[in-house]
PDB file of N, CA and C in Angstrom:
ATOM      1  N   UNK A   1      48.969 -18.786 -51.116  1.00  0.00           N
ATOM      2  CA  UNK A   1      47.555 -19.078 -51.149  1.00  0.00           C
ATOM      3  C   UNK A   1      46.798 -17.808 -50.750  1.00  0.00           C
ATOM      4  N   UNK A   2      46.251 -17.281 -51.526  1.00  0.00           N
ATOM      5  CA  UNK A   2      44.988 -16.309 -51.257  1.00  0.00           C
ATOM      6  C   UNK A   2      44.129 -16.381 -50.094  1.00  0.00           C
ATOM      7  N   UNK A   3      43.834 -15.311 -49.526  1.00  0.00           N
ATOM      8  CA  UNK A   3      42.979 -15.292 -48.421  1.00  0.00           C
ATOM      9  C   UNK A   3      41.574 -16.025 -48.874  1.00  0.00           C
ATOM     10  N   UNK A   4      40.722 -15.584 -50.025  1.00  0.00           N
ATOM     11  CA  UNK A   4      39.766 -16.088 -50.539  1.00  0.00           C
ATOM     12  C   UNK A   4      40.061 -18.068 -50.725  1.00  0.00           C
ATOM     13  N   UNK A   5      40.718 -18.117 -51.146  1.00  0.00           N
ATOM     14  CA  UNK A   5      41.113 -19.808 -50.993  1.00  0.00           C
ATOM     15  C   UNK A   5      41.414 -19.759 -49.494  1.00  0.00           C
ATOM     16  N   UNK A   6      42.168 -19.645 -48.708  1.00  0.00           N
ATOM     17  CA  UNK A   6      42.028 -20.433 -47.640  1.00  0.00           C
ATOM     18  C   UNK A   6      41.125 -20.100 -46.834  1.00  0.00           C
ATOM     19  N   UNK A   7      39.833 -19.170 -46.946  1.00  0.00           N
ATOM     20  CA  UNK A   7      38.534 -19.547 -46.056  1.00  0.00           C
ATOM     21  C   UNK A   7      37.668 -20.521 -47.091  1.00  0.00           C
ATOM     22  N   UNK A   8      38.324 -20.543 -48.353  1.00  0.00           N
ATOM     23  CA  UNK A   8      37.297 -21.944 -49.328  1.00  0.00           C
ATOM     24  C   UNK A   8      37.455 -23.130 -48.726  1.00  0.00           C
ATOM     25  N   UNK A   9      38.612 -23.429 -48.128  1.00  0.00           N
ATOM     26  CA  UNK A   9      39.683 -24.647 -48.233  1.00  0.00           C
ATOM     27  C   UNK A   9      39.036 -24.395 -46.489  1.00  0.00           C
ATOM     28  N   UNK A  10      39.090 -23.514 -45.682  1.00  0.00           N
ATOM     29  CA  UNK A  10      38.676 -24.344 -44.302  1.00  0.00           C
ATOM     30  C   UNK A  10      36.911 -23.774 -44.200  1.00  0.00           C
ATOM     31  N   UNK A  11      36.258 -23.633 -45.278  1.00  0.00           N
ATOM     32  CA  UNK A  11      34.540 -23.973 -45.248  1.00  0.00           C
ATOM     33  C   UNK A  11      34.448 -25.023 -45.507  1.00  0.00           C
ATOM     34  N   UNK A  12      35.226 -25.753 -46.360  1.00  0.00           N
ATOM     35  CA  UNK A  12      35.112 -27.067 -46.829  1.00  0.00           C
ATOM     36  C   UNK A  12      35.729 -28.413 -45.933  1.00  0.00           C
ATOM     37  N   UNK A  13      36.493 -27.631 -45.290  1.00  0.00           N
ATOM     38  CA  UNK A  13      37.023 -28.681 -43.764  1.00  0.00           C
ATOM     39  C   UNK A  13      35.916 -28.872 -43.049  1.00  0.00           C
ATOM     40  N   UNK A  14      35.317 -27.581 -42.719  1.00  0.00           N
ATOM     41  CA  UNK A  14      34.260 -27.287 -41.602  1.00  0.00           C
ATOM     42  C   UNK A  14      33.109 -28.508 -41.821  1.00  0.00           C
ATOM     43  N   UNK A  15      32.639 -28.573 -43.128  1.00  0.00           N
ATOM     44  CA  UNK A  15      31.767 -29.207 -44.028  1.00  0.00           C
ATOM     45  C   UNK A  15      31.970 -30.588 -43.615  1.00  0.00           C
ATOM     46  N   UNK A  16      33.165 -30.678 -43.770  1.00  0.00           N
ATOM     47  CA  UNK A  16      33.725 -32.526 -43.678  1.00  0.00           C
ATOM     48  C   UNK A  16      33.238 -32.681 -42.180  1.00  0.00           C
ATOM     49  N   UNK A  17      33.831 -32.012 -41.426  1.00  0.00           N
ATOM     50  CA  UNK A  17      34.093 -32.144 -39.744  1.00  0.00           C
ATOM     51  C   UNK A  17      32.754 -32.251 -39.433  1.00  0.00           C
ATOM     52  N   UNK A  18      31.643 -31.700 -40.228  1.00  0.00           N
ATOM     53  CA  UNK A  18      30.404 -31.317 -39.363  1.00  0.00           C
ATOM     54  C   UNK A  18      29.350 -32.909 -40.003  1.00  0.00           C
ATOM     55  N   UNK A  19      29.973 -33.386 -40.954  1.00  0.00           N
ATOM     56  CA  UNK A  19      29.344 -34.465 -41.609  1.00  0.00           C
ATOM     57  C   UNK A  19      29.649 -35.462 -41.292  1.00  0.00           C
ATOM     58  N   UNK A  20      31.219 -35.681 -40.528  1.00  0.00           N
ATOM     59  CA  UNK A  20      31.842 -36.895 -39.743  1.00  0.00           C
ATOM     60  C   UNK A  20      31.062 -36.668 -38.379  1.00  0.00           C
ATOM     61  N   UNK A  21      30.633 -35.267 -37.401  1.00  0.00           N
ATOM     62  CA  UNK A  21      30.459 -35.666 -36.292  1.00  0.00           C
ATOM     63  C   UNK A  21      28.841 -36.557 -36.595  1.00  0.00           C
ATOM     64  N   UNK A  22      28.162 -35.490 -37.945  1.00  0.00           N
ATOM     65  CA  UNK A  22      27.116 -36.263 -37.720  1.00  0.00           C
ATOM     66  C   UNK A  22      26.978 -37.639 -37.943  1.00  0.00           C
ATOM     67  N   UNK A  23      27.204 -37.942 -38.967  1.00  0.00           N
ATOM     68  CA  UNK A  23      27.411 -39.612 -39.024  1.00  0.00           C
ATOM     69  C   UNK A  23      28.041 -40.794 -37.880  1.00  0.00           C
ATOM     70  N   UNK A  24      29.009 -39.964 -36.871  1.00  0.00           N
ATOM     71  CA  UNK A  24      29.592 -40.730 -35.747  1.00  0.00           C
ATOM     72  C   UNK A  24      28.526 -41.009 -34.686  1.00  0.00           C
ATOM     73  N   UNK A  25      28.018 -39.416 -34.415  1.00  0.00           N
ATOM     74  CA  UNK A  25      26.775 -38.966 -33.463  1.00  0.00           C
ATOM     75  C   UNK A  25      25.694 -40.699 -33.652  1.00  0.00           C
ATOM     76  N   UNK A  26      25.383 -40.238 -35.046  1.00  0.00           N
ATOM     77  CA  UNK A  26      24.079 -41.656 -35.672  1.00  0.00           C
ATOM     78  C   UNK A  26      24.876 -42.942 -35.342  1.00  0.00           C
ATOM     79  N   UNK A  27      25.944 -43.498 -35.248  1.00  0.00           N
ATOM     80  CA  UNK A  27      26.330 -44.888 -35.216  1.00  0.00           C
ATOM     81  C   UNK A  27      26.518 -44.714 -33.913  1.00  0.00           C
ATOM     82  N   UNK A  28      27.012 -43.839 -32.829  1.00  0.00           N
ATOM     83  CA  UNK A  28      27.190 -44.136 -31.219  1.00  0.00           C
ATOM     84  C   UNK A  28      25.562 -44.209 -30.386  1.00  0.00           C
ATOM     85  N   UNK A  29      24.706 -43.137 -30.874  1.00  0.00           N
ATOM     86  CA  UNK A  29      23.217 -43.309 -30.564  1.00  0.00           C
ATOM     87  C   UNK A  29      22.538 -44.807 -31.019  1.00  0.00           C
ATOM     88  N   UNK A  30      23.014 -45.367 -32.279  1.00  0.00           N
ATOM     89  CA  UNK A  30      22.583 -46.722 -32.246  1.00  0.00           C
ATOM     90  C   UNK A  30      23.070 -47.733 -31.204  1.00  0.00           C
ATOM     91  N   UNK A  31      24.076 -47.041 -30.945  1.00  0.00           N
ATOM     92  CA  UNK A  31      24.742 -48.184 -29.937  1.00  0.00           C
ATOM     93  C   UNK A  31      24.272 -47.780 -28.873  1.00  0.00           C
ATOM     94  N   UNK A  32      24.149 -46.793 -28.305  1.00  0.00           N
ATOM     95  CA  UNK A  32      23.494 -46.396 -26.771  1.00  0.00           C
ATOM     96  C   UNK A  32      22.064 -47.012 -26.796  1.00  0.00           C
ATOM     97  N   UNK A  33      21.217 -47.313 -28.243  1.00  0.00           N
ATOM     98  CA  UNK A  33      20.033 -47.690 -27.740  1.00  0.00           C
ATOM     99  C   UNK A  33      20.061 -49.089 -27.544  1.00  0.00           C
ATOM    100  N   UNK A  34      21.332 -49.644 -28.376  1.00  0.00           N
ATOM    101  CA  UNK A  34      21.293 -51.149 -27.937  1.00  0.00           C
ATOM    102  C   UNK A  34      21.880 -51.368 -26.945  1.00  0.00           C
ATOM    103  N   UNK A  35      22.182 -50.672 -25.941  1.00  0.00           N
ATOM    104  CA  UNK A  35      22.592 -50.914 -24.418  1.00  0.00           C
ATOM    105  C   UNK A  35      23.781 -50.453 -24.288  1.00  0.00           C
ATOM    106  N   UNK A  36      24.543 -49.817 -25.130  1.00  0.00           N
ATOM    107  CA  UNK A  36      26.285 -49.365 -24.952  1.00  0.00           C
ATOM    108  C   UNK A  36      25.931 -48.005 -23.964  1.00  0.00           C
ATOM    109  N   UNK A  37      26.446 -47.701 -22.912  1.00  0.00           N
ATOM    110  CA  UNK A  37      25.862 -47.055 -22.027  1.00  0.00           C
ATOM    111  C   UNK A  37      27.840 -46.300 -22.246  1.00  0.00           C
ATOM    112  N   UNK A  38      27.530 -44.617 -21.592  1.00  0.00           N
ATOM    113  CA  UNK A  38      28.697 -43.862 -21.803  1.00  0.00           C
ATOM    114  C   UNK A  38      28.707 -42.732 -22.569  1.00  0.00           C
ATOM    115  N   UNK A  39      27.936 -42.844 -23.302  1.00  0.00           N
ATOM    116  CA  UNK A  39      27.447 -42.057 -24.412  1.00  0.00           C
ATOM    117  C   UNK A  39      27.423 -40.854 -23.637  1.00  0.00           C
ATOM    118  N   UNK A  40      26.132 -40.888 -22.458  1.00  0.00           N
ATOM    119  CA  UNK A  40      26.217 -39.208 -21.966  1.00  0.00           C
ATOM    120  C   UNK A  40      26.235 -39.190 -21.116  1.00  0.00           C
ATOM    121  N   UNK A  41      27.228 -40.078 -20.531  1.00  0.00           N
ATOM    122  CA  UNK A  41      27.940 -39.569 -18.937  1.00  0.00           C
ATOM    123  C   UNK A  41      26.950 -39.931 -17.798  1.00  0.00           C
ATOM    124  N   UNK A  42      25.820 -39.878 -17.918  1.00  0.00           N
ATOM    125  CA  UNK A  42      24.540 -39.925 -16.564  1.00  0.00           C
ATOM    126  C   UNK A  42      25.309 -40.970 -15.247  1.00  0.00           C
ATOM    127  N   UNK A  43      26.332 -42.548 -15.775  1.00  0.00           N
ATOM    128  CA  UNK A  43      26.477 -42.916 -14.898  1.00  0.00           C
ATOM    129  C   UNK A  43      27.930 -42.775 -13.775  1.00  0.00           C
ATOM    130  N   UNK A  44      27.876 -42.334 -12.910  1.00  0.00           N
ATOM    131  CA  UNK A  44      29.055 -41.999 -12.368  1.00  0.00           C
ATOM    132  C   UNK A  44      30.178 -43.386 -12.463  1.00  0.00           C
ATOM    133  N   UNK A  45      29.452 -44.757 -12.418  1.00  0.00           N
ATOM    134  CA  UNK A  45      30.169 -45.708 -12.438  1.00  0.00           C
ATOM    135  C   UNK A  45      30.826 -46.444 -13.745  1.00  0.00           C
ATOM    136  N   UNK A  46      30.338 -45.723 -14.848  1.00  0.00           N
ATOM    137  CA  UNK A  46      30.509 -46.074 -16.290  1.00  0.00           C
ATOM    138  C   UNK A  46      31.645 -44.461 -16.678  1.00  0.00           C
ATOM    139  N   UNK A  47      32.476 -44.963 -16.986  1.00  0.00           N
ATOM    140  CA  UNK A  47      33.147 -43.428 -17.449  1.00  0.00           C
ATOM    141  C   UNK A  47      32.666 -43.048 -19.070  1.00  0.00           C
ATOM    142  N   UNK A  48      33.145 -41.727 -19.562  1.00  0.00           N
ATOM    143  CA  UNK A  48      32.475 -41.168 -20.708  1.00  0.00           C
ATOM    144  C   UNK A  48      33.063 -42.273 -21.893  1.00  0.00           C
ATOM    145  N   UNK A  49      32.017 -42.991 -22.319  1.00  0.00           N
ATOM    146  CA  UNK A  49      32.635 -43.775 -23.698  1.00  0.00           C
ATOM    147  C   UNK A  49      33.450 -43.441 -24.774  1.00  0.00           C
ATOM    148  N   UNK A  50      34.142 -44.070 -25.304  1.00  0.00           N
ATOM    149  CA  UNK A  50      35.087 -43.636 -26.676  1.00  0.00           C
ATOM    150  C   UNK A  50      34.622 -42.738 -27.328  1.00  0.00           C
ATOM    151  N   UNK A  51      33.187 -43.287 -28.064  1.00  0.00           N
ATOM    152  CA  UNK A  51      32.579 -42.548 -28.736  1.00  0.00           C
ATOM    153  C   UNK A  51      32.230 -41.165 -27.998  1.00  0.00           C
ATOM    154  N   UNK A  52      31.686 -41.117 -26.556  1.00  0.00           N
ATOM    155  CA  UNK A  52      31.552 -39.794 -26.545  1.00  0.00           C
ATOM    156  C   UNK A  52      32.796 -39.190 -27.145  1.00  0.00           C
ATOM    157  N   UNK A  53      33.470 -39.355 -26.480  1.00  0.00           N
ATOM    158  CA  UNK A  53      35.367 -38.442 -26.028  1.00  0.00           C
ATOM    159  C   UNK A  53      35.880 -38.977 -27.722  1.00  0.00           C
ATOM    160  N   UNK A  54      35.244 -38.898 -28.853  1.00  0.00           N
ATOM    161  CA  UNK A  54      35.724 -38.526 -29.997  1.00  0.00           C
ATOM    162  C   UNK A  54      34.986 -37.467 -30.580  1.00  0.00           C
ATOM    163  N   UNK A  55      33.356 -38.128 -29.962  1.00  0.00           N
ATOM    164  CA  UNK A  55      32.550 -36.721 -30.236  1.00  0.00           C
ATOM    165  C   UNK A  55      32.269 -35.671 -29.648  1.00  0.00           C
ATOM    166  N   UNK A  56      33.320 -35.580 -28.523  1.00  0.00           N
ATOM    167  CA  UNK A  56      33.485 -33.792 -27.992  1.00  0.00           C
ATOM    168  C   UNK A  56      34.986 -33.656 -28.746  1.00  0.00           C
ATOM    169  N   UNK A  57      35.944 -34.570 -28.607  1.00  0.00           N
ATOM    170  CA  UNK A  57      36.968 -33.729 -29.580  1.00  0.00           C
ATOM    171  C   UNK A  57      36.683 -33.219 -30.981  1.00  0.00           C
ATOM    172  N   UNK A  58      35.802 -34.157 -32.101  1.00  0.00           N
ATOM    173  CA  UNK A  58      35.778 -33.389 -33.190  1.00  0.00           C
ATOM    174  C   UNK A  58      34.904 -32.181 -32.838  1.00  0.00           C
ATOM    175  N   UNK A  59      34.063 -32.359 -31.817  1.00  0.00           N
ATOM    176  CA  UNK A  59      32.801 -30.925 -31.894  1.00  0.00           C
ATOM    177  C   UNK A  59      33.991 -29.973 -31.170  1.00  0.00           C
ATOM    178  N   UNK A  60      35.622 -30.052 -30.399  1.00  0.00           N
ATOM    179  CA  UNK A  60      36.005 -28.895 -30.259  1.00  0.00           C
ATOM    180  C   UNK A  60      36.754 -28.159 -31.411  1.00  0.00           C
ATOM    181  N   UNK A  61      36.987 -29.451 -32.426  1.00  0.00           N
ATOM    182  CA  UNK A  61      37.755 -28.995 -33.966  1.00  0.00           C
ATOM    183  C   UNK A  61      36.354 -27.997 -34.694  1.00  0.00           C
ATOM    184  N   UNK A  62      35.525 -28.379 -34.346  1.00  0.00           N
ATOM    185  CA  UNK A  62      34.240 -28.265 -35.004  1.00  0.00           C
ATOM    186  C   UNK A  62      34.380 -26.714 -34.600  1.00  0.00           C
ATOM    187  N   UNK A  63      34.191 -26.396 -33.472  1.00  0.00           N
ATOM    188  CA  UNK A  63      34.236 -24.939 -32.771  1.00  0.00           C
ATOM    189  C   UNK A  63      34.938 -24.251 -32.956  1.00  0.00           C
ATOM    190  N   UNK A  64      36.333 -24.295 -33.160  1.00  0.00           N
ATOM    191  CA  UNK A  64      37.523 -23.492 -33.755  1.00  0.00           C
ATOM    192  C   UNK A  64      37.133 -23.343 -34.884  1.00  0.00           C
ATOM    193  N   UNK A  65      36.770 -23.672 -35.705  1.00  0.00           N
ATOM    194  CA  UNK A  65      36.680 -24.020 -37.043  1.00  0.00           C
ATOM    195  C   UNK A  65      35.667 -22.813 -37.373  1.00  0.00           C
ATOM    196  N   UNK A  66      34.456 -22.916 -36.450  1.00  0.00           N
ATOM    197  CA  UNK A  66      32.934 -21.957 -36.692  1.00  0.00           C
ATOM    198  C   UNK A  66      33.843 -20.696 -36.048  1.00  0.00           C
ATOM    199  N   UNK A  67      34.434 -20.176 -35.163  1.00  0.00           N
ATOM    200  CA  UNK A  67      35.149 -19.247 -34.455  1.00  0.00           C
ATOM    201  C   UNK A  67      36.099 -19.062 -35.626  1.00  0.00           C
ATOM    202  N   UNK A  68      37.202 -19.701 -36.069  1.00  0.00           N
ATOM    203  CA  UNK A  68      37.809 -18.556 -37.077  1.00  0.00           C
ATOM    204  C   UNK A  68      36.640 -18.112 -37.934  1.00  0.00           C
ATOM    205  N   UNK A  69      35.898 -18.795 -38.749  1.00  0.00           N
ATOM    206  CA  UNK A  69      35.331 -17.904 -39.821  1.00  0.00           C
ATOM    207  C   UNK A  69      34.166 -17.491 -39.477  1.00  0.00           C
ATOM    208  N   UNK A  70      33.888 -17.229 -37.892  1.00  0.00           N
ATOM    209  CA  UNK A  70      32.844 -16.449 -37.641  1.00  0.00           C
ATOM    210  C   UNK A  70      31.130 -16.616 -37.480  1.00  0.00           C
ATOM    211  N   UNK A  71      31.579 -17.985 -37.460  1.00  0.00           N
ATOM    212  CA  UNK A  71      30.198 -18.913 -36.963  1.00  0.00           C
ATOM    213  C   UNK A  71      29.856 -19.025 -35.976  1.00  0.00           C
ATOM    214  N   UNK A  72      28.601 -19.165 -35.509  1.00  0.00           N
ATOM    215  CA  UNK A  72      27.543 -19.369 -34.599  1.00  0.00           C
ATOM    216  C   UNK A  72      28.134 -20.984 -34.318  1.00  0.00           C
ATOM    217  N   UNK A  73      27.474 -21.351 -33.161  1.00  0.00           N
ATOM    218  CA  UNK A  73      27.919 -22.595 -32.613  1.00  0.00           C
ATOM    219  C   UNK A  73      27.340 -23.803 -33.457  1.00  0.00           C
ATOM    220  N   UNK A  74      27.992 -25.016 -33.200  1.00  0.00           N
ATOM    221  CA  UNK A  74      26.952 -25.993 -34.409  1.00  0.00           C
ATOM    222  C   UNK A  74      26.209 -26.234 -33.406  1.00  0.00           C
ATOM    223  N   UNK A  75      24.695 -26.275 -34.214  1.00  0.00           N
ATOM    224  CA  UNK A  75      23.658 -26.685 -33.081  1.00  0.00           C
ATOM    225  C   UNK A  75      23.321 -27.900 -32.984  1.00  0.00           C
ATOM    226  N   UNK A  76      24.064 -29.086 -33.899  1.00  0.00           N
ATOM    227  CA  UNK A  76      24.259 -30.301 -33.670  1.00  0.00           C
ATOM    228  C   UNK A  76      24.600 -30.869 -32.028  1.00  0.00           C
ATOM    229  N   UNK A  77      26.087 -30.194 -32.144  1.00  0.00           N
ATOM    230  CA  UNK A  77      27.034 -30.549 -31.113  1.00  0.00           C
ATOM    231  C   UNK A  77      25.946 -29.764 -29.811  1.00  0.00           C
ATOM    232  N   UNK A  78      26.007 -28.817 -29.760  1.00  0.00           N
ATOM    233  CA  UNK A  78      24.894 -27.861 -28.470  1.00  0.00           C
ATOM    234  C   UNK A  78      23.920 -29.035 -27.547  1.00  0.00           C
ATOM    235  N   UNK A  79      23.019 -29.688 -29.193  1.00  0.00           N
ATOM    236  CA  UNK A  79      22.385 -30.530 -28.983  1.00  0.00           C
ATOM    237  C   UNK A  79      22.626 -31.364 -28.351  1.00  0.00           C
ATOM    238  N   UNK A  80      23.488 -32.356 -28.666  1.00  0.00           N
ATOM    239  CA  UNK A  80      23.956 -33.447 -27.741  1.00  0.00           C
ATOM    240  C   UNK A  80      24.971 -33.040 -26.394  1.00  0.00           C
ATOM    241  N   UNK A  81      25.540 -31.982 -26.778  1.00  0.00           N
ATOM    242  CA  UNK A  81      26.098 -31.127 -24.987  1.00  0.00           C
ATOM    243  C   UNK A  81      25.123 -31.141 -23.746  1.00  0.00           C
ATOM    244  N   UNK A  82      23.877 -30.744 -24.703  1.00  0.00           N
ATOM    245  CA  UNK A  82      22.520 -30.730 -23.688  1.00  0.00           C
ATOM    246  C   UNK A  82      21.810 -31.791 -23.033  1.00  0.00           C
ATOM    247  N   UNK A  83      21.946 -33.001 -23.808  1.00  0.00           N
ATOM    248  CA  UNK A  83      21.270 -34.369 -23.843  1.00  0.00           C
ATOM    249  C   UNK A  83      23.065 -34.473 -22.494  1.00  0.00           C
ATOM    250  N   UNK A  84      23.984 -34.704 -22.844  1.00  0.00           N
ATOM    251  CA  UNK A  84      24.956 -34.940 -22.178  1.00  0.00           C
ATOM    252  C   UNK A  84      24.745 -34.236 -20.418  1.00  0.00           C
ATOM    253  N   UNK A  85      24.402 -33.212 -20.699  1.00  0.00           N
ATOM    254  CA  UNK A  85      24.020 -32.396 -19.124  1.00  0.00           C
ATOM    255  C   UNK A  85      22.638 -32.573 -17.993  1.00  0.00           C
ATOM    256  N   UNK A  86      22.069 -33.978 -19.048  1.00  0.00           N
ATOM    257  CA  UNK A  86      21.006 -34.114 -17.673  1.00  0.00           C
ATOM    258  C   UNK A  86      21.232 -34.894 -16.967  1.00  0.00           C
ATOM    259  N   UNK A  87      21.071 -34.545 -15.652  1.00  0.00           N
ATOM    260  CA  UNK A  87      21.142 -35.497 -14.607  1.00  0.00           C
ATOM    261  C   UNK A  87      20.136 -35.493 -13.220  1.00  0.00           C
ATOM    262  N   UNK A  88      19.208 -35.116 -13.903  1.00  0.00           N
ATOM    263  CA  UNK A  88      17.988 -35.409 -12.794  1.00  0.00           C
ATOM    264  C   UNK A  88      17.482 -36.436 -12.478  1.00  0.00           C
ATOM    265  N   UNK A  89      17.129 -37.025 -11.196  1.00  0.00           N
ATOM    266  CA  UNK A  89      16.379 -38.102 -11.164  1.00  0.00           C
ATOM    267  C   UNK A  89      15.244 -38.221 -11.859  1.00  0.00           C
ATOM    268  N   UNK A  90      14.675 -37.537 -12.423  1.00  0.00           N
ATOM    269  CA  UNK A  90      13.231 -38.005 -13.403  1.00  0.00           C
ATOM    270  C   UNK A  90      13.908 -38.165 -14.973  1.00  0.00           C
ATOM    271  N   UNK A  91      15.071 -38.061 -15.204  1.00  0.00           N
ATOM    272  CA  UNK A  91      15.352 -37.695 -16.893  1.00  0.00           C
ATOM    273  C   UNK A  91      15.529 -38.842 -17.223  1.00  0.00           C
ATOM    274  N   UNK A  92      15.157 -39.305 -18.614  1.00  0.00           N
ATOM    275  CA  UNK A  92      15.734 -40.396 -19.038  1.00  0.00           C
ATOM    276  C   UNK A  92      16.830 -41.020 -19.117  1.00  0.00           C
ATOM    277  N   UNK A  93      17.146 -41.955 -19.215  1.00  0.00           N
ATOM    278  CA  UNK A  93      18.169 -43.046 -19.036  1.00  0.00           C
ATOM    279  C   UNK A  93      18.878 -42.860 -20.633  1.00  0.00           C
ATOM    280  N   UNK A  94      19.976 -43.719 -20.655  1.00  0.00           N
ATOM    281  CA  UNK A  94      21.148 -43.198 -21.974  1.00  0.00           C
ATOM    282  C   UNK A  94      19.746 -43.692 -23.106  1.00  0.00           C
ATOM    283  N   UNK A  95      20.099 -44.904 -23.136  1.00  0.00           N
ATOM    284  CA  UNK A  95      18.793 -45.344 -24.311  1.00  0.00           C
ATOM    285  C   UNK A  95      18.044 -44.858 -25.174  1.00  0.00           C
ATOM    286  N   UNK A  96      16.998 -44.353 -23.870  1.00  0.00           N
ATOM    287  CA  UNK A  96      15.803 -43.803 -24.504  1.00  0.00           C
ATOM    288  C   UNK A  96      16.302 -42.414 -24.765  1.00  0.00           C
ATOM    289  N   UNK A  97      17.439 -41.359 -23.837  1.00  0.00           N
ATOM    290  CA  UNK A  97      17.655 -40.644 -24.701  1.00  0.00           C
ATOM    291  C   UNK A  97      18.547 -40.454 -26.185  1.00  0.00           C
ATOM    292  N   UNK A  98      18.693 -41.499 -26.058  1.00  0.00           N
ATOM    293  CA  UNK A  98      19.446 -42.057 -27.353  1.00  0.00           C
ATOM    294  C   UNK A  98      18.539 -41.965 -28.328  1.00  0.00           C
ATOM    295  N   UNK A  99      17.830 -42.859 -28.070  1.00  0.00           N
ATOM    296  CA  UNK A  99      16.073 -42.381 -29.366  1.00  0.00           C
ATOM    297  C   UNK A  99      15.770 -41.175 -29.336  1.00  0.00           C
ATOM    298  N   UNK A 100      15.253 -40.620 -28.752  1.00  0.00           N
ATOM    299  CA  UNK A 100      14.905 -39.324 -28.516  1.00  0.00           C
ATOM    300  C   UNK A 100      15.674 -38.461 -29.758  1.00  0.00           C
ATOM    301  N   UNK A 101      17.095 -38.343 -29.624  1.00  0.00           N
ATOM    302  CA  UNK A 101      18.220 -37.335 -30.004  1.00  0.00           C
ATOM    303  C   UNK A 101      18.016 -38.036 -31.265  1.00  0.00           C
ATOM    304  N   UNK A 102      18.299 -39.412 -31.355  1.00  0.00           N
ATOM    305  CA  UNK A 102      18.285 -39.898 -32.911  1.00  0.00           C
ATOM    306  C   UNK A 102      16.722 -39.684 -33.774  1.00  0.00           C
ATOM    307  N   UNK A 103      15.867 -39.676 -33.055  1.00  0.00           N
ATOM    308  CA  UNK A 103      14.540 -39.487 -33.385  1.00  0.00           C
ATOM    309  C   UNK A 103      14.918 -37.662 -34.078  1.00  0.00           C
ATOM    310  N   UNK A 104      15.009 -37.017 -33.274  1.00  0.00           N
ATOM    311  CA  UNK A 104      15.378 -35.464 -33.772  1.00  0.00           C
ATOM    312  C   UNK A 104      16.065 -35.326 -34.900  1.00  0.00           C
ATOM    313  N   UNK A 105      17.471 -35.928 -34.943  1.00  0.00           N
ATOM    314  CA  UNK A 105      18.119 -35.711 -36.276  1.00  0.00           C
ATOM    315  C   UNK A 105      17.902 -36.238 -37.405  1.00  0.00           C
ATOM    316  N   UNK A 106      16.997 -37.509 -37.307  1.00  0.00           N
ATOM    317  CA  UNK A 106      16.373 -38.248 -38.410  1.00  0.00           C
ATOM    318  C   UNK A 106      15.160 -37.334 -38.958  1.00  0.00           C
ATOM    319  N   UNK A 107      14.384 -36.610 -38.328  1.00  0.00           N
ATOM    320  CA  UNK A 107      13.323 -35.826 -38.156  1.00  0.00           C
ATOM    321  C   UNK A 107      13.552 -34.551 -39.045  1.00  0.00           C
ATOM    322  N   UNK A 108      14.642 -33.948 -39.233  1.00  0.00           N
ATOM    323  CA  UNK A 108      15.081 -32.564 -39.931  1.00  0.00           C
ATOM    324  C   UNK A 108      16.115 -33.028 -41.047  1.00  0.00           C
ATOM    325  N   UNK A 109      16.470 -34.233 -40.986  1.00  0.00           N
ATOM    326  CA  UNK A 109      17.417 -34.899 -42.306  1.00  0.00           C
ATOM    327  C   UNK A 109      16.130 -34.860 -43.326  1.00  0.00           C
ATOM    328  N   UNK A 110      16.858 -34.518 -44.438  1.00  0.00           N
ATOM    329  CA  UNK A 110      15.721 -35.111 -46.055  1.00  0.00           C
ATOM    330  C   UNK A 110      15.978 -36.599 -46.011  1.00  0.00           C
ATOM    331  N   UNK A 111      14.688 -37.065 -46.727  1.00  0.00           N
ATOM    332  CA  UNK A 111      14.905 -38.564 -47.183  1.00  0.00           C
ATOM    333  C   UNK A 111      15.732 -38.270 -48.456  1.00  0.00           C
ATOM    334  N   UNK A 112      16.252 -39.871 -48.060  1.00  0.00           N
ATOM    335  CA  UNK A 112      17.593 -40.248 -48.510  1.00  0.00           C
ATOM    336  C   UNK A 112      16.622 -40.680 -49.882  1.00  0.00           C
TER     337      UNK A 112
END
């Protein structure tokens, strides 16, 4: 296999990987706004949900993936790393940042 084919063959992985996290991202944020709490960690007494801990493993396939062929980070995954890292007493609760994040990616998607 040619060098030129196998960076075709893993742009086109990358492609898949980055279209599964997003679509997973959209069905676990629906669920965080209907009360599935885990999503982003805020509660010490709730551990990190499934869905998170599938959507940091594909976003670390995701990262290898941008690192071999020399990509910048996905700013998908960044995104929700960030939403995942607040923990101030004034920040919103999973929910509403659940809207919030889903509000954003619905916001820069084209209509369907």
């Amino acid at each position: 296999m040619s060098r030129a084919t196998r960076l075709a063959k893993r742009e086109a992985d990358l492609a898949s990987l980055e279209h599964t996290f997003r679509e997973c991202l959209v069905v676990a944020l629906s669920d965080a706004i209907g009360g599935a709490w885990g999503l982003f960690g805020q509660n010490d007494t709730i551990h990190c949900s499934v869905a998170a801990e599938e959507l940091l493993s594909l976003g670390s396939e995701i990262g290898e993936a941008r690192t071999e062929l020399g990509l910048g980070p996905f700013e998908l995954l960044e995104r929700f790393k960030w939403y995942r890292a607040l923990r101030g007493s004034n920040d919103l609760g999973e929910p509403k940042l659940a809207v919030r994040l889903l509000a954003e990616i619905e916001e820069e998607s084209p209509a369907r």
